[in-house]
N, C-alpha and C. Protein backbone atom coordinates (compact mmCIF):
# COMPACT_ATOMS: atom_id res chain seq x y z
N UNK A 1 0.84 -1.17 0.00
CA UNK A 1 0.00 0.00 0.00
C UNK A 1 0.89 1.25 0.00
N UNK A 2 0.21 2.22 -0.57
CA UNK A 2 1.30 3.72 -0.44
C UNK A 2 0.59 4.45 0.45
N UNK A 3 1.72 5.35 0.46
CA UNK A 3 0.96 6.39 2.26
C UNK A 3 0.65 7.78 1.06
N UNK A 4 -0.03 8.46 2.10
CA UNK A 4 -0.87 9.70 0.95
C UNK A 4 0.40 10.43 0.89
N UNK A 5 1.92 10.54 1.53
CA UNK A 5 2.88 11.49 1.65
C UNK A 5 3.33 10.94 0.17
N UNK A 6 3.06 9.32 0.13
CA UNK A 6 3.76 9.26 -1.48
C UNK A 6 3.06 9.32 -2.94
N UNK A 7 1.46 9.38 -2.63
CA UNK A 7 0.84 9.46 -3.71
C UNK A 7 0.64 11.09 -4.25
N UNK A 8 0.35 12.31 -2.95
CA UNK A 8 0.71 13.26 -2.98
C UNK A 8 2.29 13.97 -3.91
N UNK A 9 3.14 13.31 -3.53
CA UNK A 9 4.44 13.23 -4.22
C UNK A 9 4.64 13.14 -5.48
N UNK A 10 3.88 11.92 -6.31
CA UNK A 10 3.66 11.61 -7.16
C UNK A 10 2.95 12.54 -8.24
N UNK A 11 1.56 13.02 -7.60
CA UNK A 11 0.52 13.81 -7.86
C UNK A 11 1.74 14.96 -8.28
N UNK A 12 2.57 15.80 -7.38
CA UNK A 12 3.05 17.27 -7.65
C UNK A 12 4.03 16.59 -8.38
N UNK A 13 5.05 15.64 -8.40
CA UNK A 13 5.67 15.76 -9.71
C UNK A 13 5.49 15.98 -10.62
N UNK A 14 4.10 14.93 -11.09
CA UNK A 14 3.36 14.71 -12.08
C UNK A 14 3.27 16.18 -12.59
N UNK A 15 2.57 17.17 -11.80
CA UNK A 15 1.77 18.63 -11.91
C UNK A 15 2.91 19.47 -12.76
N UNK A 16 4.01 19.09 -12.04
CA UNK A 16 5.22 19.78 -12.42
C UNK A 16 5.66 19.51 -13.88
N UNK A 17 5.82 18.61 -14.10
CA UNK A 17 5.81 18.00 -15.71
C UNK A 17 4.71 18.48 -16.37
N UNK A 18 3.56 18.51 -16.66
CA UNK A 18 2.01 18.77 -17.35
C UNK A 18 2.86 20.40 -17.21
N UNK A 19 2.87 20.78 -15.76
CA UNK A 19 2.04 22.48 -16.27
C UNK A 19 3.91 23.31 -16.61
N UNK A 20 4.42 22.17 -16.12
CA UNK A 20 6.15 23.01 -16.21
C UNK A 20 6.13 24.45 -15.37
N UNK A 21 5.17 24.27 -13.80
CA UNK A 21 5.48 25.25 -13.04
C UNK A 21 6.19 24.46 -12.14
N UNK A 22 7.28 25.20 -11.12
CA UNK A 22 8.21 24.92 -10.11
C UNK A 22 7.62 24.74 -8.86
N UNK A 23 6.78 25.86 -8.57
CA UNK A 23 5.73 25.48 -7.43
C UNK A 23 4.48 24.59 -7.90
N UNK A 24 4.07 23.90 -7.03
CA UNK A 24 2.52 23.39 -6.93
C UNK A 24 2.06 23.94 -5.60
N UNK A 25 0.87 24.69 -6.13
CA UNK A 25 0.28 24.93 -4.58
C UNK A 25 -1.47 23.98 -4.53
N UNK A 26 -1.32 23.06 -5.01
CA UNK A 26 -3.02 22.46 -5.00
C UNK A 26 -3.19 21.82 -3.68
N UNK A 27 -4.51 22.18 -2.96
CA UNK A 27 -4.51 21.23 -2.08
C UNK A 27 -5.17 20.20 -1.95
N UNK A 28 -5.06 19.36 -0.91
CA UNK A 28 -5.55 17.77 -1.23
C UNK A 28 -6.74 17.76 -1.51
N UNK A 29 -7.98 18.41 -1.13
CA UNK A 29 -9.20 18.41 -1.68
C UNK A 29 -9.62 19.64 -2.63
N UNK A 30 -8.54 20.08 -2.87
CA UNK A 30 -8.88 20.77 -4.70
C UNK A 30 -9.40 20.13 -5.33
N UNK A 31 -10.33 20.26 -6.32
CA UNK A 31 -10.25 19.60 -7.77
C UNK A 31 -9.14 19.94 -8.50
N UNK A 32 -8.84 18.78 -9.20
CA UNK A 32 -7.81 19.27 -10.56
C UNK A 32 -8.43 20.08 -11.43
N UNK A 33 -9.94 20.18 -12.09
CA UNK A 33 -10.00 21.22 -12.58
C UNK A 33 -10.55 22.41 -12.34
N UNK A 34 -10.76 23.00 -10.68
CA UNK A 34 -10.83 24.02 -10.55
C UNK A 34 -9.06 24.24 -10.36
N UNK A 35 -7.88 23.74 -10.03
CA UNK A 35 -6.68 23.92 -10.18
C UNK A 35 -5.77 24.25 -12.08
N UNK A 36 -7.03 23.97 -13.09
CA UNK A 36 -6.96 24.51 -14.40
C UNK A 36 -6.16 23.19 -14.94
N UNK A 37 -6.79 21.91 -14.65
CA UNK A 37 -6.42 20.84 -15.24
C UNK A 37 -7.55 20.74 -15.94
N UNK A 38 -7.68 19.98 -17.19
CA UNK A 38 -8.50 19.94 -18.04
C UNK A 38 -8.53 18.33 -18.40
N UNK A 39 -9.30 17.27 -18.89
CA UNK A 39 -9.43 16.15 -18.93
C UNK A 39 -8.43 15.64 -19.78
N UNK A 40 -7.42 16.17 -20.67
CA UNK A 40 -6.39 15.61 -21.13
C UNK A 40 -5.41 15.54 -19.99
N UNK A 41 -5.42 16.67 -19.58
CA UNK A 41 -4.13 16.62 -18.52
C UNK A 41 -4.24 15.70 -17.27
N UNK A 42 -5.60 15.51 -17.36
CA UNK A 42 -5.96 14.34 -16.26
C UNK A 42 -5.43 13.18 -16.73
N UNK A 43 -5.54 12.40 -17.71
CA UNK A 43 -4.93 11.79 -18.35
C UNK A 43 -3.42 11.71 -18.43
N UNK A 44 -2.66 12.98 -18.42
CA UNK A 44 -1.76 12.47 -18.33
C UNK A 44 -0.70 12.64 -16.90
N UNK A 45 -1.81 12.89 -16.19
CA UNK A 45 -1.06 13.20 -14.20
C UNK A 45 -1.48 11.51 -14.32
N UNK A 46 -2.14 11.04 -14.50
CA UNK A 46 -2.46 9.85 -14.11
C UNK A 46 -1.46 8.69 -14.82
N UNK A 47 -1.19 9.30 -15.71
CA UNK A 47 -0.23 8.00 -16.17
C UNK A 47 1.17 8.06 -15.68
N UNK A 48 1.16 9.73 -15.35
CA UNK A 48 2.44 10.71 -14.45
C UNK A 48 2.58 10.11 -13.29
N UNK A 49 1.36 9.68 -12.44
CA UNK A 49 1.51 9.14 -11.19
C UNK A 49 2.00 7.89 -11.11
N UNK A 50 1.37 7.27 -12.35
CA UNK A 50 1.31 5.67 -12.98
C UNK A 50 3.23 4.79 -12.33
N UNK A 51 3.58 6.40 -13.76
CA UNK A 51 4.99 6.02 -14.11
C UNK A 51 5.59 6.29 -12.30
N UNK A 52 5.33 7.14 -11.35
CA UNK A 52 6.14 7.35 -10.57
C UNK A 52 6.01 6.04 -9.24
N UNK A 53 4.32 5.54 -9.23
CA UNK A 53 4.33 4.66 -8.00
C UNK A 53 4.41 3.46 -8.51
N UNK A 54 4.75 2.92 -10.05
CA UNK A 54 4.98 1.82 -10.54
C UNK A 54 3.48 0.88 -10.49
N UNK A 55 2.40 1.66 -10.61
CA UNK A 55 1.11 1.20 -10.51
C UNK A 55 0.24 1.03 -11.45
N UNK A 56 -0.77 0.62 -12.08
CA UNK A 56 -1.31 0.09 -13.23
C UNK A 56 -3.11 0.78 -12.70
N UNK A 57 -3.20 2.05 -13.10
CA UNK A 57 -4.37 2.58 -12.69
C UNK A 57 -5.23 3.43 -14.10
N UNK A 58 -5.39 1.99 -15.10
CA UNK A 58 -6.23 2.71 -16.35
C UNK A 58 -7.68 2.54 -16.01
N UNK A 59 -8.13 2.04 -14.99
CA UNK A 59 -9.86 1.72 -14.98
C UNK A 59 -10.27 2.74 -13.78
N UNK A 60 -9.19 3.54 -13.46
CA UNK A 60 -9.77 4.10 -12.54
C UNK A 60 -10.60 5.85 -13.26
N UNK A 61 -11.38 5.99 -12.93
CA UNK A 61 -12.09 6.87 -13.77
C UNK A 61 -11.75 8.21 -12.95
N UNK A 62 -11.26 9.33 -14.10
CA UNK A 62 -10.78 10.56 -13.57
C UNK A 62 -12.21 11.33 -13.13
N UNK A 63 -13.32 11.37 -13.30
CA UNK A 63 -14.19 12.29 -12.84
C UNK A 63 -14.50 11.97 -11.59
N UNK A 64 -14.16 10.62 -10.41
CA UNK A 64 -14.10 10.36 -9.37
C UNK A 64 -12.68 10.46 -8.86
N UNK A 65 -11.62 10.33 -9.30
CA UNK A 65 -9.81 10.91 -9.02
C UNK A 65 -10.03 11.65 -9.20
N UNK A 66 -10.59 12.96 -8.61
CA UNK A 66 -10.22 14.73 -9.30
C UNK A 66 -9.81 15.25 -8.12
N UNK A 67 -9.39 14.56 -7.23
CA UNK A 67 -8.36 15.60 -6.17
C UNK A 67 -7.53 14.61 -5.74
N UNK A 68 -6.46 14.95 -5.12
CA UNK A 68 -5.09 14.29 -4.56
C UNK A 68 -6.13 12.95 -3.45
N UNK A 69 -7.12 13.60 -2.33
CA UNK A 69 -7.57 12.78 -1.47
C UNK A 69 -8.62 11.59 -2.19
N UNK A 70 -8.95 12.01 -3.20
CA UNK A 70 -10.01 10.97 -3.90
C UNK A 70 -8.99 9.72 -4.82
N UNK A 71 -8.12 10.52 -5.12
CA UNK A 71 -7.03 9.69 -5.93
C UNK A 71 -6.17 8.89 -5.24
N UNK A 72 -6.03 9.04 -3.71
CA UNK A 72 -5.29 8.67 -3.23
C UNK A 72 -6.16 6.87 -2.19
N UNK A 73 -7.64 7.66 -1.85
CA UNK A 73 -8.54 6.85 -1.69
C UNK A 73 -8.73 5.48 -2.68
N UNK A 74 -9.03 5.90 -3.98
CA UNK A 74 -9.00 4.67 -5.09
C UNK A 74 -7.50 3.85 -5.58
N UNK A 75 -6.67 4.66 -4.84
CA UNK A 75 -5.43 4.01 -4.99
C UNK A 75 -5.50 2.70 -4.11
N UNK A 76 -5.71 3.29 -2.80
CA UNK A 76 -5.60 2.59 -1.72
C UNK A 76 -6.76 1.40 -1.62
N UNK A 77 -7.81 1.90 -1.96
CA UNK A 77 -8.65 0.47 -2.56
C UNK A 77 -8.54 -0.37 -3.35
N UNK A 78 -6.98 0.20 -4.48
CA UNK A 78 -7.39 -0.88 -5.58
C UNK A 78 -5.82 -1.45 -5.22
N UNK A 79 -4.91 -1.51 -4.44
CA UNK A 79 -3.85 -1.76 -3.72
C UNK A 79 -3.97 -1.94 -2.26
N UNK A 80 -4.56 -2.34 -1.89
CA UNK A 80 -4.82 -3.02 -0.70
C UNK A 80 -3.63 -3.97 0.05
């Protein structure tokens, strides 16, 4: 199982790559797209996260992952 300090981690790398800003300031129950992510870019934080926690998360549906705590929730359910 991952702890939210590392899926969080994952999440702002990810952010960092997509938006190529240095800071991330989103917080855990932001949405990604009130944070000005748009459903491609969801797509690709998710495969961003994919590549960083070595995890296989294509069925998980981004309109229920749209914040760090919801994403981190369906992580943890589907990695048990």
């Amino acid at each position: 199982m991952y702890s939210k300090k590392e899926v969080k981690k994952a999440v702002y790398e990810g952010l960092r790559e997509i938006t190529k800003k240095e800071v991330i300031t989103i917080k855990d129950d932001e949405k990604f797209s009130d944070y000005g992510i748009d459903s491609l870019d969801r797509m690709s934080l998710l495969l961003e996260v994919e590549k960083r926690l070595n995890v296989e998360l294509g069925d998980i549906d981004l309109d229920e992952a749209n914040t760090i705590d919801s994403l981190y929730k369906l992580i943890c359910d589907k990695y048990k």
